[in-house]
C-alpha atoms as a PDB file:
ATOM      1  CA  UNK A   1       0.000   0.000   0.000  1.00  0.00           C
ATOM      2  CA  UNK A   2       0.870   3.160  -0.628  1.00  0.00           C
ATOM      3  CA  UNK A   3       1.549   6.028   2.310  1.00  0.00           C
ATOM      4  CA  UNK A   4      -1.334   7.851   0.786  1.00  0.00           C
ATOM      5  CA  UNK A   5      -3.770   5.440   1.063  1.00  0.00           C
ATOM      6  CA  UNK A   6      -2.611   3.798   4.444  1.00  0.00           C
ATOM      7  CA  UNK A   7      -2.644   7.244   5.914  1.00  0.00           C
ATOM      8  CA  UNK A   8      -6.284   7.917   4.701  1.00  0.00           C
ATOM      9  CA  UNK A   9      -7.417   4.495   6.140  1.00  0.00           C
ATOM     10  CA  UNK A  10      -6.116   5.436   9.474  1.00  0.00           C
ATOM     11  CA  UNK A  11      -8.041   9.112   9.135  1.00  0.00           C
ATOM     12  CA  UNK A  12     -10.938   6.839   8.343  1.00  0.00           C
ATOM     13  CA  UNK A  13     -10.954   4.610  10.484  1.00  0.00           C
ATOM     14  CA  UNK A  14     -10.084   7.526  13.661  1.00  0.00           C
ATOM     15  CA  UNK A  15     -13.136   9.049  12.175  1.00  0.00           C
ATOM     16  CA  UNK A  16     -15.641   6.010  12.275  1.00  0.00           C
ATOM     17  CA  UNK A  17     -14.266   5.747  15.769  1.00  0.00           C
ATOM     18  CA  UNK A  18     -15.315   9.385  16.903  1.00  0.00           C
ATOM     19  CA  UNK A  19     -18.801   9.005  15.164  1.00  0.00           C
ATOM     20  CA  UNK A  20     -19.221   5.645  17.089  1.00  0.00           C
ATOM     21  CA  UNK A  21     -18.310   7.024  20.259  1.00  0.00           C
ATOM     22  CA  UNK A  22     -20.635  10.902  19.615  1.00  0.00           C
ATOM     23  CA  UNK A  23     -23.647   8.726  18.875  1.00  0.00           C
ATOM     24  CA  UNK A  24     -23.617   6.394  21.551  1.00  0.00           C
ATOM     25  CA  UNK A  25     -22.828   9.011  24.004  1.00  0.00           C
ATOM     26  CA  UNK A  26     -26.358  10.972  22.441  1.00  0.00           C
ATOM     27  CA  UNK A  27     -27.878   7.992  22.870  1.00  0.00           C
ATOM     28  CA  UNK A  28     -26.680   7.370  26.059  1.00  0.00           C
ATOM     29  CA  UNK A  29     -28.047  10.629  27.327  1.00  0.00           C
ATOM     30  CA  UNK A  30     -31.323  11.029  25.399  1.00  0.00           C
ATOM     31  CA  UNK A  31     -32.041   7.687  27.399  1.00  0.00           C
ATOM     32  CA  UNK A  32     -31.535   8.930  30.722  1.00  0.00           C
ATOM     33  CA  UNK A  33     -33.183  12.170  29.956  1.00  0.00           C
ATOM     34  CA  UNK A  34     -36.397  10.382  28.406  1.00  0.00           C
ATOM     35  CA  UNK A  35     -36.502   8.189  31.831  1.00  0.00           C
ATOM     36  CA  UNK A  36     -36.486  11.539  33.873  1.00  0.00           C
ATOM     37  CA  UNK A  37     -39.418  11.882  32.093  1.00  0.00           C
ATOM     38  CA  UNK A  38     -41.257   9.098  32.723  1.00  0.00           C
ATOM     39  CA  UNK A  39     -44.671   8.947  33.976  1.00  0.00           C
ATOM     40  CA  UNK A  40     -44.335   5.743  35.561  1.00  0.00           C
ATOM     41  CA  UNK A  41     -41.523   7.040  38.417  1.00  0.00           C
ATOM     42  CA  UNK A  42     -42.908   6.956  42.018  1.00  0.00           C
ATOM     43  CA  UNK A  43     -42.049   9.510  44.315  1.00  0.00           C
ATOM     44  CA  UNK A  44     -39.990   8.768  47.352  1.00  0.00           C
ATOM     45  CA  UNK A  45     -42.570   7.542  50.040  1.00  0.00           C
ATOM     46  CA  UNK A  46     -45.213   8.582  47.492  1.00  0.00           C
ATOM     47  CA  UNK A  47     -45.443  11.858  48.334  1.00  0.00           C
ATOM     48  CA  UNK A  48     -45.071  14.885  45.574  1.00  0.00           C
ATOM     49  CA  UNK A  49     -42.729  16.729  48.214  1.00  0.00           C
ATOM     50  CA  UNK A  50     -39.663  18.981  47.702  1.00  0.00           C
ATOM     51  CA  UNK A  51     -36.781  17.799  50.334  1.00  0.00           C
ATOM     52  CA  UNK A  52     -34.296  20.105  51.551  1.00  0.00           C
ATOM     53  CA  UNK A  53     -30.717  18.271  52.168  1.00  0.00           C
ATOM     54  CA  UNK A  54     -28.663  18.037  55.100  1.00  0.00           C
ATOM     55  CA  UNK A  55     -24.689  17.399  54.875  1.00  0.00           C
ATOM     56  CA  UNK A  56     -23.996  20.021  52.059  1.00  0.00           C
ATOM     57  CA  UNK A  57     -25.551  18.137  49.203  1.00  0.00           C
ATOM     58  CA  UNK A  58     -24.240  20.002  46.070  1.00  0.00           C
ATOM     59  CA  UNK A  59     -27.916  19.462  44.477  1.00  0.00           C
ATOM     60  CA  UNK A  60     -30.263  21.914  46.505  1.00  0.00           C
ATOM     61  CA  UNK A  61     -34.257  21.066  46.970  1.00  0.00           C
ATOM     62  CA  UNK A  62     -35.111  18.308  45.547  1.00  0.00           C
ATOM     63  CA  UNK A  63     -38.043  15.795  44.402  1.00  0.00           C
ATOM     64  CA  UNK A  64     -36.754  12.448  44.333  1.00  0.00           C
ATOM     65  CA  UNK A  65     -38.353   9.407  42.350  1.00  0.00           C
ATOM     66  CA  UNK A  66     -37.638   6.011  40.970  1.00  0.00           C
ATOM     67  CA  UNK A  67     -39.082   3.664  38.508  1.00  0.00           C
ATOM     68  CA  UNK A  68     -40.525   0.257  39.376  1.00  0.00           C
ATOM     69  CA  UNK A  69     -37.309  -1.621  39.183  1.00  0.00           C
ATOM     70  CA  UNK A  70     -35.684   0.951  42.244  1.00  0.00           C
ATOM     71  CA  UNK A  71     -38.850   1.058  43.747  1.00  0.00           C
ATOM     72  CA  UNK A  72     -39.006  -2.580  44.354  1.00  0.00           C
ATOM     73  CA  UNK A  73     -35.653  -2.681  46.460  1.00  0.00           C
ATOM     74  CA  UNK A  74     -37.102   0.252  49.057  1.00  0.00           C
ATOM     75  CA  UNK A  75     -37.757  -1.151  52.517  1.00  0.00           C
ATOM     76  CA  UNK A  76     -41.095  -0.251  53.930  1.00  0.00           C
ATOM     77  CA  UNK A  77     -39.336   3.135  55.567  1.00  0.00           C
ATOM     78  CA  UNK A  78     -38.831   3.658  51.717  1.00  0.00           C
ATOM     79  CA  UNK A  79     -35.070   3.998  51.753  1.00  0.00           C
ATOM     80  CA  UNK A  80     -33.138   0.890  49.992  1.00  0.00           C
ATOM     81  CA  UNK A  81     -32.141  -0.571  53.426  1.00  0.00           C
ATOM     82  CA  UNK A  82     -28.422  -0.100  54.777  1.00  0.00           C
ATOM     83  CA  UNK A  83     -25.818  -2.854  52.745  1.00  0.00           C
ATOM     84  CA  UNK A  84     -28.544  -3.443  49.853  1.00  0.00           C
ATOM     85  CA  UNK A  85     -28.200  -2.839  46.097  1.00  0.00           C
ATOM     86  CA  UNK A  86     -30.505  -2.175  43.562  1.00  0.00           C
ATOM     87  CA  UNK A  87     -30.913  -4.006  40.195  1.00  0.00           C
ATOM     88  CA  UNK A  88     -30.264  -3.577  37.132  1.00  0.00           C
ATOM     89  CA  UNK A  89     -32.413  -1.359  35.336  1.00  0.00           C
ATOM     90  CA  UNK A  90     -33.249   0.537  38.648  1.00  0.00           C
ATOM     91  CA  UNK A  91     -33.499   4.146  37.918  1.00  0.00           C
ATOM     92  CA  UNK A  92     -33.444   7.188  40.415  1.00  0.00           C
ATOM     93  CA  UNK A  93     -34.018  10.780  39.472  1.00  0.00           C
ATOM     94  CA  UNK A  94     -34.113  13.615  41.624  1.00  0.00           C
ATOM     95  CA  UNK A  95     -35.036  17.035  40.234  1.00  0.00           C
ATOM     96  CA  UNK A  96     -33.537  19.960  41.750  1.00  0.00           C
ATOM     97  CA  UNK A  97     -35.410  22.840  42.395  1.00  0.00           C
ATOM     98  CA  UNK A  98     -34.610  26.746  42.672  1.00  0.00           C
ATOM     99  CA  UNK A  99     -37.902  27.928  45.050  1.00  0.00           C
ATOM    100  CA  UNK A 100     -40.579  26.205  43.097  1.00  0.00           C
ATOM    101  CA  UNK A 101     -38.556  26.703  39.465  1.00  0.00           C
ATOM    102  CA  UNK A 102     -37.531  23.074  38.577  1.00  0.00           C
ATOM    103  CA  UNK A 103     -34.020  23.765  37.197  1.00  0.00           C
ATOM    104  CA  UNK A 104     -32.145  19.895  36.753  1.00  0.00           C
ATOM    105  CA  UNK A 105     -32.419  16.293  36.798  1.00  0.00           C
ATOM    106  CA  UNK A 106     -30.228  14.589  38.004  1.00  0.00           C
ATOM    107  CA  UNK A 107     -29.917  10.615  36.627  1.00  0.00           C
ATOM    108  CA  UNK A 108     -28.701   7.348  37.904  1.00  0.00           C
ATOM    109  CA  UNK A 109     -29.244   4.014  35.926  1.00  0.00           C
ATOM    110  CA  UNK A 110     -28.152   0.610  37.267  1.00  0.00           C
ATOM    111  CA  UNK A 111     -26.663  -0.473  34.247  1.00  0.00           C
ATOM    112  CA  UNK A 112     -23.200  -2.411  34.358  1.00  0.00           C
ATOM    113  CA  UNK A 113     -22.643  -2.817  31.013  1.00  0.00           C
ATOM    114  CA  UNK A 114     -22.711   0.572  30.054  1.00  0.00           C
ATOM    115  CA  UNK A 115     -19.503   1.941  29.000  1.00  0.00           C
ATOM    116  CA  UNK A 116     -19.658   4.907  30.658  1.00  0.00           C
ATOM    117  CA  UNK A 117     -20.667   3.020  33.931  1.00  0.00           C
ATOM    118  CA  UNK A 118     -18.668   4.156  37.165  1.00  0.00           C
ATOM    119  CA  UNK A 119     -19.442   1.861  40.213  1.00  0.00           C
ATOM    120  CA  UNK A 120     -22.318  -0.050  38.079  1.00  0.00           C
ATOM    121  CA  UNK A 121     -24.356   3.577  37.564  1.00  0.00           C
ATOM    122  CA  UNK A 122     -24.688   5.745  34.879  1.00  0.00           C
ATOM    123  CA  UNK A 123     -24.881   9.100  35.805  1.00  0.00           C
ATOM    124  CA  UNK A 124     -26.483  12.425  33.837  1.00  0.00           C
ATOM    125  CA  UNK A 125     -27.542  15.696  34.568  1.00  0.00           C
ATOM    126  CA  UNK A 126     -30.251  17.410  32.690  1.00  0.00           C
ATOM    127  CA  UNK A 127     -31.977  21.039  31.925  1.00  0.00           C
ATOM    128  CA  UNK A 128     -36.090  20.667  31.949  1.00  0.00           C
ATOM    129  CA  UNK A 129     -35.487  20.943  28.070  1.00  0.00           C
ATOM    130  CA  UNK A 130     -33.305  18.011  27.723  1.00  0.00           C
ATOM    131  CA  UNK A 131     -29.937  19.838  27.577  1.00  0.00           C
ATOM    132  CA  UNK A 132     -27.263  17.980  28.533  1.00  0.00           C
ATOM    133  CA  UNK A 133     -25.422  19.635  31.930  1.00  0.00           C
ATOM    134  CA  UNK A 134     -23.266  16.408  32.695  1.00  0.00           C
ATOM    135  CA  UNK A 135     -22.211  14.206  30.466  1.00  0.00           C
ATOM    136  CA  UNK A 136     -22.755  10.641  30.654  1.00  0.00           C
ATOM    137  CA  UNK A 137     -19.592  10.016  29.008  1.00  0.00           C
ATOM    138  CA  UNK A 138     -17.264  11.998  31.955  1.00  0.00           C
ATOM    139  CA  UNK A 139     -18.394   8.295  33.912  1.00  0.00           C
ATOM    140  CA  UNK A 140     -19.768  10.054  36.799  1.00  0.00           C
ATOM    141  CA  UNK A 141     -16.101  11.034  37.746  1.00  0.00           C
ATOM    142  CA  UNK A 142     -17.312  14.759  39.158  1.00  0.00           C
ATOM    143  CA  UNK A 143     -20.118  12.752  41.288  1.00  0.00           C
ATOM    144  CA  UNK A 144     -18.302   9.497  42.424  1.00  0.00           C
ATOM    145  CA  UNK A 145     -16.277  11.504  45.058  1.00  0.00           C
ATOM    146  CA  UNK A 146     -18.881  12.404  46.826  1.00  0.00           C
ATOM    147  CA  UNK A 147     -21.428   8.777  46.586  1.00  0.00           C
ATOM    148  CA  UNK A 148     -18.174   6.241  47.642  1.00  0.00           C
ATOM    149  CA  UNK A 149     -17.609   7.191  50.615  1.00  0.00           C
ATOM    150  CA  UNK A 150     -20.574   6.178  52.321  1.00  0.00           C
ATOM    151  CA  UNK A 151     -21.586   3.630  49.741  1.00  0.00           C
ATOM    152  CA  UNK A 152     -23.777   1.826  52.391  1.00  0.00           C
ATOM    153  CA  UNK A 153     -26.307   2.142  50.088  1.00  0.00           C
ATOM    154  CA  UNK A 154     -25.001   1.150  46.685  1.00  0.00           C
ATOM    155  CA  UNK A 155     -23.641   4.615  46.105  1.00  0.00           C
ATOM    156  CA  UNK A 156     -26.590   6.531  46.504  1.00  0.00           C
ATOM    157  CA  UNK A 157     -27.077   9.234  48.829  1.00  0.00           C
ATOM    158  CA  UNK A 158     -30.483  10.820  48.901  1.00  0.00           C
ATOM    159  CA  UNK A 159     -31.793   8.996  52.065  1.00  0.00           C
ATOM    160  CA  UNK A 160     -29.237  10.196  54.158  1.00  0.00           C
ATOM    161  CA  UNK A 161     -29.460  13.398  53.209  1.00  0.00           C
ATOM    162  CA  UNK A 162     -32.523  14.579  54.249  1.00  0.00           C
END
């Protein structure tokens, strides 16, 4: 082959690899934003209340709710009970609120085969419009300080924090 033409398959093939990679990155976070917006997520202890955190939670007020997978593995104090784990497929979302202005989700999704899957989670922040404020991709690396060191509760720490 000639230096031309292996260069150009290397370009090519770089380029594939960056398309690859953008899309399933989109995907990756239209999915987590579309299950933020799903109308089958319970709120915690079924009530339609905005928490205020203890222990400097960088997220504010907060809503939280979880789909039917999460909601399964809540003891009947509706916290996942102290050394348990959810399941795959168990999603949590709180959404973050500014006085009554709902300004972010934030997104966790048990999902160990993901590729951008940091402790088994997924992890995504989202405006009310869908626009992306953390990246699925970064692997949860700003929020994983923060959720392993008390990972009690398989790295979640809403129910201690209010």
């Amino acid at each position: 082959m000639k230096p031309k033409t292996i260069l150009l398959s290397f370009v090519l093939l770089l380029f594939s690899a960056f398309l690859y990679t953008s899309c399933k990155k989109k995907k990756t976070n239209d999915k987590l934003y579309d299950e933020s917006q799903s109308s089958g997520l319970a709120f915690y202890k079924g009530k339609d209340t905005i928490y205020s955190p203890k222990g400097g939670s960088p997220h504010g007020r907060f809503k939280l709710k979880f789909n039917a997978i999460a909601s399964a593995d809540l003891g009947s104090d509706g916290k996942l009970p102290s050394g348990g784990a959810f399941k795959e497929g168990a999603v949590i979302v709180k959404e973050v609120y500014n006085g009554s202005q709902l300004e972010l989700y934030v997104v966790m999704r048990k999902d160990r085969k993901s590729k951008f899957a940091a402790y088994r989670w997924v992890w995504g922040e989202y405006k009310p419009n869908g626009d992306v404020v953390y990246d699925a991709s970064k692997k949860g690396e700003a929020c994983t300080n923060c959720h392993t060191v008390a990972n009690n509760r398989d790295y979640t720490l809403s129910f201690d924090l209010h």
